[in-house]
N, C-alpha and C. Protein backbone atom coordinates (compact mmCIF):
# COMPACT_ATOMS: atom_id res chain seq x y z
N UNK A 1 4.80 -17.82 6.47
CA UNK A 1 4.28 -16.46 6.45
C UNK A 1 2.85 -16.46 7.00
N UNK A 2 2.32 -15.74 8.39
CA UNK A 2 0.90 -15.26 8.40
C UNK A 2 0.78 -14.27 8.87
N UNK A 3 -0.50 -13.76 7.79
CA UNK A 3 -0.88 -12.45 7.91
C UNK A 3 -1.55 -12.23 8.63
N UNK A 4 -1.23 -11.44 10.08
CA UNK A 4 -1.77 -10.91 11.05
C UNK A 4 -3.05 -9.83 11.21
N UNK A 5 -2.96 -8.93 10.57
CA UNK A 5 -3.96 -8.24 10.74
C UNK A 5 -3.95 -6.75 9.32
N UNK A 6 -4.76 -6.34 8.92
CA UNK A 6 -4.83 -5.17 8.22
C UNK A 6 -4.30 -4.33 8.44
N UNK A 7 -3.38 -3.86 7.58
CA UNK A 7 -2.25 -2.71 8.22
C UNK A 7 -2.90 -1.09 7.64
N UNK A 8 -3.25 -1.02 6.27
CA UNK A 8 -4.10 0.48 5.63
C UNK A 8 -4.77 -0.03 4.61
N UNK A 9 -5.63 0.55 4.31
CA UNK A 9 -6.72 0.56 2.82
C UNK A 9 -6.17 2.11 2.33
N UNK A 10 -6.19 1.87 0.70
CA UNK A 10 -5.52 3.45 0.29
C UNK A 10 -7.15 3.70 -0.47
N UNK A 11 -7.72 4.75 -0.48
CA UNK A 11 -8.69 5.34 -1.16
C UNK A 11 -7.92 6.50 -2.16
N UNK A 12 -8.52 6.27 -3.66
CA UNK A 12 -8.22 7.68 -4.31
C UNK A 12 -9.05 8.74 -4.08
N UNK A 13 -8.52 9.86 -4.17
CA UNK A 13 -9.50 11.03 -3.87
C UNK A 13 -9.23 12.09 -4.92
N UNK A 14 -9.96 13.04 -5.66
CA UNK A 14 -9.47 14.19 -6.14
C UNK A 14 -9.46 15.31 -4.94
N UNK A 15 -9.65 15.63 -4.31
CA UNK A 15 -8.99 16.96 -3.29
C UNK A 15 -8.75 16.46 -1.88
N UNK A 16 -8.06 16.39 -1.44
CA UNK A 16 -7.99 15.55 -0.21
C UNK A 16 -8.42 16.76 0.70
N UNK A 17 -8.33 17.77 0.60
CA UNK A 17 -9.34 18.88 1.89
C UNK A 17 -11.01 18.04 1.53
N UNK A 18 -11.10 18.33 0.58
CA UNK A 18 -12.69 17.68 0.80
C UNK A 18 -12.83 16.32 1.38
N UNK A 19 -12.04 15.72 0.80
CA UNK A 19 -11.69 14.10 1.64
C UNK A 19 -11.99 14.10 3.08
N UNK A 20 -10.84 14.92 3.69
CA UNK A 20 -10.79 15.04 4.88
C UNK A 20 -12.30 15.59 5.77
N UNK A 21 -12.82 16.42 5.13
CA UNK A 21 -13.75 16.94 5.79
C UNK A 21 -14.66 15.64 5.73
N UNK A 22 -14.64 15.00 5.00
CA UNK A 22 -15.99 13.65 4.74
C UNK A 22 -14.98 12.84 5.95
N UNK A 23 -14.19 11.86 5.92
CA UNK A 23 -13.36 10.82 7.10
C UNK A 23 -13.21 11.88 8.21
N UNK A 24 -12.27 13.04 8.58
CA UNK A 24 -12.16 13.32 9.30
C UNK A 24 -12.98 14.39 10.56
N UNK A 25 -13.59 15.04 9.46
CA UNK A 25 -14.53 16.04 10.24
C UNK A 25 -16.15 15.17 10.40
N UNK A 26 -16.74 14.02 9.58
CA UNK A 26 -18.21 13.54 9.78
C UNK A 26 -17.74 12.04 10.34
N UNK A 27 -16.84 11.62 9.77
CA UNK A 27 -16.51 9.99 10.66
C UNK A 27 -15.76 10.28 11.53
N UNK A 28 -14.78 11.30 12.22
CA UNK A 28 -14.74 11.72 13.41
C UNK A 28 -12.92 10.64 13.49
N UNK A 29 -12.23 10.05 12.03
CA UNK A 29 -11.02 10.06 12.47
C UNK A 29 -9.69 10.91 12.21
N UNK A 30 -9.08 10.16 13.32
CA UNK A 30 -7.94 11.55 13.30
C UNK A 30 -6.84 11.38 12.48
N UNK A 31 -6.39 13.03 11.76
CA UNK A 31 -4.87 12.67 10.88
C UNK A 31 -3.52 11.79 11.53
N UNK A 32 -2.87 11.21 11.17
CA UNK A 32 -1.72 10.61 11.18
C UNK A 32 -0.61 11.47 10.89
N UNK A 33 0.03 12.07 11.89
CA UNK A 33 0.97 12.95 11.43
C UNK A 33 2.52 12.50 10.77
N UNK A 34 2.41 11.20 11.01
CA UNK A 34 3.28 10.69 10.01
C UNK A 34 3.70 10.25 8.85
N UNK A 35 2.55 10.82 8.33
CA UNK A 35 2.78 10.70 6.45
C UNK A 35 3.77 11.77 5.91
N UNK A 36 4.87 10.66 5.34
CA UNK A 36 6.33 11.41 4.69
C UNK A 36 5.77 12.12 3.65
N UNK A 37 6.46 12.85 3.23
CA UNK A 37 6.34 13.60 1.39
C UNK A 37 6.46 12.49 0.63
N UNK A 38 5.10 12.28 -0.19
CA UNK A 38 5.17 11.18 -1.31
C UNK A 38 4.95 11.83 -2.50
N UNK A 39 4.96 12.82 -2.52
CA UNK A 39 5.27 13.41 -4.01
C UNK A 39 3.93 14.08 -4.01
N UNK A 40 3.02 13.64 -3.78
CA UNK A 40 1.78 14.02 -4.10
C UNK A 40 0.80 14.37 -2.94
N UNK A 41 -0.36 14.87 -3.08
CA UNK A 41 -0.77 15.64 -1.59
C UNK A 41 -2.20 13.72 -1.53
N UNK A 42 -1.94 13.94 -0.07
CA UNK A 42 -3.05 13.24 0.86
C UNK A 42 -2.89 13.33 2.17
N UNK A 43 -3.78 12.25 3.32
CA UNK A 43 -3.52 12.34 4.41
C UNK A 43 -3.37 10.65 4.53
N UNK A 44 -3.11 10.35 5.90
CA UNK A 44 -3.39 9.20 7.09
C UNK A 44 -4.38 9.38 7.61
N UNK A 45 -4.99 8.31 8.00
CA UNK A 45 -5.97 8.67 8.91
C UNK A 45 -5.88 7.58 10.00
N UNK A 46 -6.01 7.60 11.36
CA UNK A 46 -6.12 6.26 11.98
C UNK A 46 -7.59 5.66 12.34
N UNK A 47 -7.73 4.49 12.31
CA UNK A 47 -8.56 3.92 12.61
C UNK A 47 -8.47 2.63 13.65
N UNK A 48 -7.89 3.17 14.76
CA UNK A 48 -7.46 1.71 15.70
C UNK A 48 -6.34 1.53 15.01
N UNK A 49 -5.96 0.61 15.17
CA UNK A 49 -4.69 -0.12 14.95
C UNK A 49 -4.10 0.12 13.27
N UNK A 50 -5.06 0.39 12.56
CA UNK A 50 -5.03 0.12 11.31
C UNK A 50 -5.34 1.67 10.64
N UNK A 51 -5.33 2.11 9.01
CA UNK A 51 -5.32 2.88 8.74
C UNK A 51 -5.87 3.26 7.59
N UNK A 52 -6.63 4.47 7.02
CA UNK A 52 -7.12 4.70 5.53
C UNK A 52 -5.80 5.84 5.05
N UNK A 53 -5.53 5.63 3.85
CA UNK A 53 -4.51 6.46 3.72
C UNK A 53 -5.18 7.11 2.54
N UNK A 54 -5.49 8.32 2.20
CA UNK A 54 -5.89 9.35 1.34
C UNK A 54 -5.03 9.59 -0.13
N UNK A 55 -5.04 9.32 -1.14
CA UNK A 55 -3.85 9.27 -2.29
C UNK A 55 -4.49 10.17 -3.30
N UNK A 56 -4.22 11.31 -3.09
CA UNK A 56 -4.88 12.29 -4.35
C UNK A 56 -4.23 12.15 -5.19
N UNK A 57 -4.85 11.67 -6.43
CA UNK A 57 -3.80 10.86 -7.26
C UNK A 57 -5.07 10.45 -8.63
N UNK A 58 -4.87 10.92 -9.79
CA UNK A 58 -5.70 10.32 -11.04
C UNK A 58 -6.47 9.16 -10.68
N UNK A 59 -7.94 9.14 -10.47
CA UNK A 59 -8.26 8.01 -10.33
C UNK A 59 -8.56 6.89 -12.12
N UNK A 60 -8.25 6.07 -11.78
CA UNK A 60 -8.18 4.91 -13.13
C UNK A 60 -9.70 4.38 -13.52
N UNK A 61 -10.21 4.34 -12.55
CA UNK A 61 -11.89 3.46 -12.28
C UNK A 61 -12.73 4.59 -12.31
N UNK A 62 -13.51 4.12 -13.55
CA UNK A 62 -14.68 5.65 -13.79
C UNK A 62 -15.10 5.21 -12.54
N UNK A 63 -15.99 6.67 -12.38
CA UNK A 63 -16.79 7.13 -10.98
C UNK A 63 -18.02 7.20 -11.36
N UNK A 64 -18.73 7.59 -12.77
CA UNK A 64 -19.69 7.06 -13.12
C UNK A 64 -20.31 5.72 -13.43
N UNK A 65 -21.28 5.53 -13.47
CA UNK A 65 -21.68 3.65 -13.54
C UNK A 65 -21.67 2.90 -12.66
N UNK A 66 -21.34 3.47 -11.06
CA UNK A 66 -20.97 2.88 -9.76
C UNK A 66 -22.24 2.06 -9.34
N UNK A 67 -22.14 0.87 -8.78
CA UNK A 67 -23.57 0.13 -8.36
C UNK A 67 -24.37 1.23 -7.26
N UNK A 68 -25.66 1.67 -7.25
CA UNK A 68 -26.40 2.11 -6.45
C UNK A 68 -26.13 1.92 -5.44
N UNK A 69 -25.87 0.63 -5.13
CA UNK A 69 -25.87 -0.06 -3.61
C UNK A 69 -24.55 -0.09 -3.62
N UNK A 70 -24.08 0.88 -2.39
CA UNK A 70 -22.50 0.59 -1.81
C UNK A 70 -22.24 -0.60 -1.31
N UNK A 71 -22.75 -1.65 -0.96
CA UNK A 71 -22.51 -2.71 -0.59
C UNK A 71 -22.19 -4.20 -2.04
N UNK A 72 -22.64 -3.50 -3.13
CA UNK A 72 -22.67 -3.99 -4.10
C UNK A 72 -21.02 -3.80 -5.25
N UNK A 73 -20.45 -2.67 -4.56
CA UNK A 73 -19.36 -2.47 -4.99
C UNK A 73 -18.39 -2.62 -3.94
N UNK A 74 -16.47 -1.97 -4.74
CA UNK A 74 -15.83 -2.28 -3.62
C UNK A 74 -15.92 -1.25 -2.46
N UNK A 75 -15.93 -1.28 -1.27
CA UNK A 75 -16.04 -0.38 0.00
C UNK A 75 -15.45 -1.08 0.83
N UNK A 76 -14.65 -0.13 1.84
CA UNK A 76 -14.08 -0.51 3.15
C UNK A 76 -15.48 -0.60 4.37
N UNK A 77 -15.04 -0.78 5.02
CA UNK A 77 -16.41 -1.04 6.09
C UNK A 77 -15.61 -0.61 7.52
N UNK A 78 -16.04 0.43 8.22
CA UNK A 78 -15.72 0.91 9.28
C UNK A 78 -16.61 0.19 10.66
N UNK A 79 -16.41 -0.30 11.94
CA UNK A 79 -16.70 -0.44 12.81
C UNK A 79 -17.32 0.88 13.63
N UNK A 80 -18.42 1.55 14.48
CA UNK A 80 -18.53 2.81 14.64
C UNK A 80 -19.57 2.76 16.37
N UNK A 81 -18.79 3.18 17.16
CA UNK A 81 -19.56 3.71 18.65
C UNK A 81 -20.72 3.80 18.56
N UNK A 82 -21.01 4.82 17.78
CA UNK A 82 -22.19 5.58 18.01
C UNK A 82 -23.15 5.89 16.45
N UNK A 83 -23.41 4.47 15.82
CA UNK A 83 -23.82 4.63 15.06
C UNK A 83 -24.62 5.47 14.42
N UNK A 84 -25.84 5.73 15.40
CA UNK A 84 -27.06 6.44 15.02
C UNK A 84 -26.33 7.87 14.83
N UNK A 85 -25.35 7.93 15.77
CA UNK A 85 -25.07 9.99 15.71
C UNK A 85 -24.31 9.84 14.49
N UNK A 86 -23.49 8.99 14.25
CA UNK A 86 -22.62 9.22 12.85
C UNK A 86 -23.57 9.42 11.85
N UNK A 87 -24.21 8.44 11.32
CA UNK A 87 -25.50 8.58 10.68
C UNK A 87 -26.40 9.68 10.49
N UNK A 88 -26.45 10.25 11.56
CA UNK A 88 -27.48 11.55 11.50
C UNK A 88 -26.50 12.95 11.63
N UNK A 89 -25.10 12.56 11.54
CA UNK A 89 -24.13 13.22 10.95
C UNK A 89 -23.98 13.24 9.44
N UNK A 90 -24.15 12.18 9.07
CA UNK A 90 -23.95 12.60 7.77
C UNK A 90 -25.10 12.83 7.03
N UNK A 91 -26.29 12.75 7.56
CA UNK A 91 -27.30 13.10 6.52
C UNK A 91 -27.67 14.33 7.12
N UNK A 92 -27.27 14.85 7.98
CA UNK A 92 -27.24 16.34 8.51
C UNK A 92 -26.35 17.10 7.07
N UNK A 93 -25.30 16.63 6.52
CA UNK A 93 -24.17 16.95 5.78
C UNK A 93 -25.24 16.51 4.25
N UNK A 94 -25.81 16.04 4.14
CA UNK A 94 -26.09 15.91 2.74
C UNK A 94 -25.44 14.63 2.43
N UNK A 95 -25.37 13.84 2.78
CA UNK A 95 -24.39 12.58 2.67
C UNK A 95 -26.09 11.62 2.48
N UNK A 96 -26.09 10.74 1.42
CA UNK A 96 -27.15 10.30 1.27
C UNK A 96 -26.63 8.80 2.06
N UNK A 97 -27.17 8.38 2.90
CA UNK A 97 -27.11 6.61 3.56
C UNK A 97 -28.34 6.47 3.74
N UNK A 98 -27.95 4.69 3.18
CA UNK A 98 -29.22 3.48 2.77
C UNK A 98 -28.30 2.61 4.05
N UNK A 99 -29.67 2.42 4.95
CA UNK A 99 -29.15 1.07 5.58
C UNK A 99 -29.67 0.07 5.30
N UNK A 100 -28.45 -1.20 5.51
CA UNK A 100 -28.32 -2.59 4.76
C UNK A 100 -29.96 -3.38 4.90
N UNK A 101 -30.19 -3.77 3.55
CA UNK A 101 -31.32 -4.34 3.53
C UNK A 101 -31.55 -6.00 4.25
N UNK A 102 -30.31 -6.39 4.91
CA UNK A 102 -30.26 -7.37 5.60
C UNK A 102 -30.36 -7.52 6.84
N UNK A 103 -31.04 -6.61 8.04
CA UNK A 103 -31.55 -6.45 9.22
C UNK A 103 -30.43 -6.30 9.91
N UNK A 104 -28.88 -6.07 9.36
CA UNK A 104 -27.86 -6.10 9.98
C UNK A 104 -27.93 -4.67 10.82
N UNK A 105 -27.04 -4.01 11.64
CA UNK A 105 -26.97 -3.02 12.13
C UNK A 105 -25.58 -2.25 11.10
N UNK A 106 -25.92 -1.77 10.46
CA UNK A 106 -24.80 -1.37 9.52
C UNK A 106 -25.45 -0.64 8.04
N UNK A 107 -25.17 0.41 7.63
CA UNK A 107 -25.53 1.02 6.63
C UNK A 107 -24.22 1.34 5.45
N UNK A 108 -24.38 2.42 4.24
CA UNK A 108 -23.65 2.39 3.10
C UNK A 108 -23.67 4.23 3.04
N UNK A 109 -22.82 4.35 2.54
CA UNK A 109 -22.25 5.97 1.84
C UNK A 109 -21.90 5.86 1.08
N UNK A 110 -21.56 7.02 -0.08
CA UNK A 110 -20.24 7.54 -0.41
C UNK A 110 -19.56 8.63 -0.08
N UNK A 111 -18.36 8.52 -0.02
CA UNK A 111 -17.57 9.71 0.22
C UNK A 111 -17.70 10.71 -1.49
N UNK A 112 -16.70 12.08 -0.90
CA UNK A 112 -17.27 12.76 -2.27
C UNK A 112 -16.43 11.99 -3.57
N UNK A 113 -15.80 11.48 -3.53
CA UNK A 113 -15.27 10.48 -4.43
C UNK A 113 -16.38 9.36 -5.21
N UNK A 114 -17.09 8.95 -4.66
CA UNK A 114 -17.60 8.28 -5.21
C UNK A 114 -17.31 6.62 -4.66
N UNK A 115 -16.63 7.03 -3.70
CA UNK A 115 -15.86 5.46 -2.88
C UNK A 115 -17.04 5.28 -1.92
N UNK A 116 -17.44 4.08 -2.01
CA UNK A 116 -18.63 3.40 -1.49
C UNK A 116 -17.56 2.82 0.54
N UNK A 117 -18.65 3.30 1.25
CA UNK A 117 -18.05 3.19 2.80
C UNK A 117 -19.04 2.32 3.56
N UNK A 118 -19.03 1.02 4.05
CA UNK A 118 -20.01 0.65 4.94
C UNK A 118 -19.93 1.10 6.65
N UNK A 119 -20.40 1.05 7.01
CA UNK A 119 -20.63 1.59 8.71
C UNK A 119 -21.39 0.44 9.41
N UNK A 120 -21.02 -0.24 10.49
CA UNK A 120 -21.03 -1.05 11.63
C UNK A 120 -21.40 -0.67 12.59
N UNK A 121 -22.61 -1.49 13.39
CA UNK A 121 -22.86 -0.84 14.44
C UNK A 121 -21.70 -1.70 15.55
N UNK A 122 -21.37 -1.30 16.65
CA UNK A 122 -20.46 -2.67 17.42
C UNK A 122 -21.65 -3.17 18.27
N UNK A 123 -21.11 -4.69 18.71
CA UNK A 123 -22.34 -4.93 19.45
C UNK A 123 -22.83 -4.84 20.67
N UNK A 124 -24.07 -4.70 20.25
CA UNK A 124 -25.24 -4.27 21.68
C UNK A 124 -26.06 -2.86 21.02
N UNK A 125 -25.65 -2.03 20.12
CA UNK A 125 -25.85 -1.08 19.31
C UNK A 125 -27.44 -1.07 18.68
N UNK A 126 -28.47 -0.27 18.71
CA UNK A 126 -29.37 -0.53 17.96
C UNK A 126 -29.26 -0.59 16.72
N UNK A 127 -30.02 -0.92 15.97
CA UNK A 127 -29.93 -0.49 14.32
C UNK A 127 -30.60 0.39 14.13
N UNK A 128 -31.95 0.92 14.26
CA UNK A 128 -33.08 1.84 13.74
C UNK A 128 -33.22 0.98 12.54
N UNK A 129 -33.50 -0.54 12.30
CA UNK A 129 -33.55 -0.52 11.06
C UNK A 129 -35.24 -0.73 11.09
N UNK A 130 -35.19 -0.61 9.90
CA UNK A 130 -36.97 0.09 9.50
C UNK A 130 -37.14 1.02 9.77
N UNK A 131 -36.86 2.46 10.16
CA UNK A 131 -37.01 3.41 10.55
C UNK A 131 -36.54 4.57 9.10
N UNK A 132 -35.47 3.45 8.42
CA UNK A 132 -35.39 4.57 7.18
C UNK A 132 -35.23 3.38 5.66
N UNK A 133 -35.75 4.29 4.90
CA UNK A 133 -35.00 3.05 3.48
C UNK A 133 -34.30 2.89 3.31
């Protein structure tokens, strides 16, 4: 058996319209129109090859007590073009991001869930790091 590559990460969400507007309308990916009826409302989303799948669904893991630092908890980590515009997308939105205190080109969110998201610059990408806390 080898495992080839990442097929989806499932995030819980309580409203998946709000969901969507945070992944799909400020991180800029697109629905998957092939999500069957699973009983319960979410979306697909693609991300390259691979996928976040939306599960509005009771979350189990308080949302309070979450580490400050999204990088300190669990989070998916997105790869991203155009870092700086995503970035100044979401704090256009009220979306609070801390970039990584390790000179990396890559910063932290949360979605309105409370699900901690890292962001990647790809390379050749500036960081702006020092430019914000």
């Amino acid at each position: 058996m080898t495992t080839t590559r990442l097929h989806h990460v499932s995030v819980i969400v309580a409203d998946t319209a709000r969901a969507l507007e945070f992944y799909r309308d400020l991180l800029g990916l697109p629905v998957n129109p092939d999500r069957p009826d699973l009983g319960y409302p979410g979306a697909w989303l693609d991300v390259g090859a691979a996928q976040i799948h939306l599960l509005e669904l009771p979350n189990p893991d308080p949302v309070a007590d979450r580490p400050a630092h999204g990088g300190r908890d669990r989070h998916l980590a997105l790869s991203v073009a155009d870092f700086e515009g995503v970035l100044a997308r979401l704090e256009a939105a009220g979306v609070a991001v801390g970039r990584s205190r390790s000179g990396r080109a890559a910063a932290f969110c949360r979605d309105p869930d409370g699900n901690a998201v890292e962001l990647i610059a790809q390379p050749g990408q500036s960081s702006g790091f020092g430019s914000s806390p």
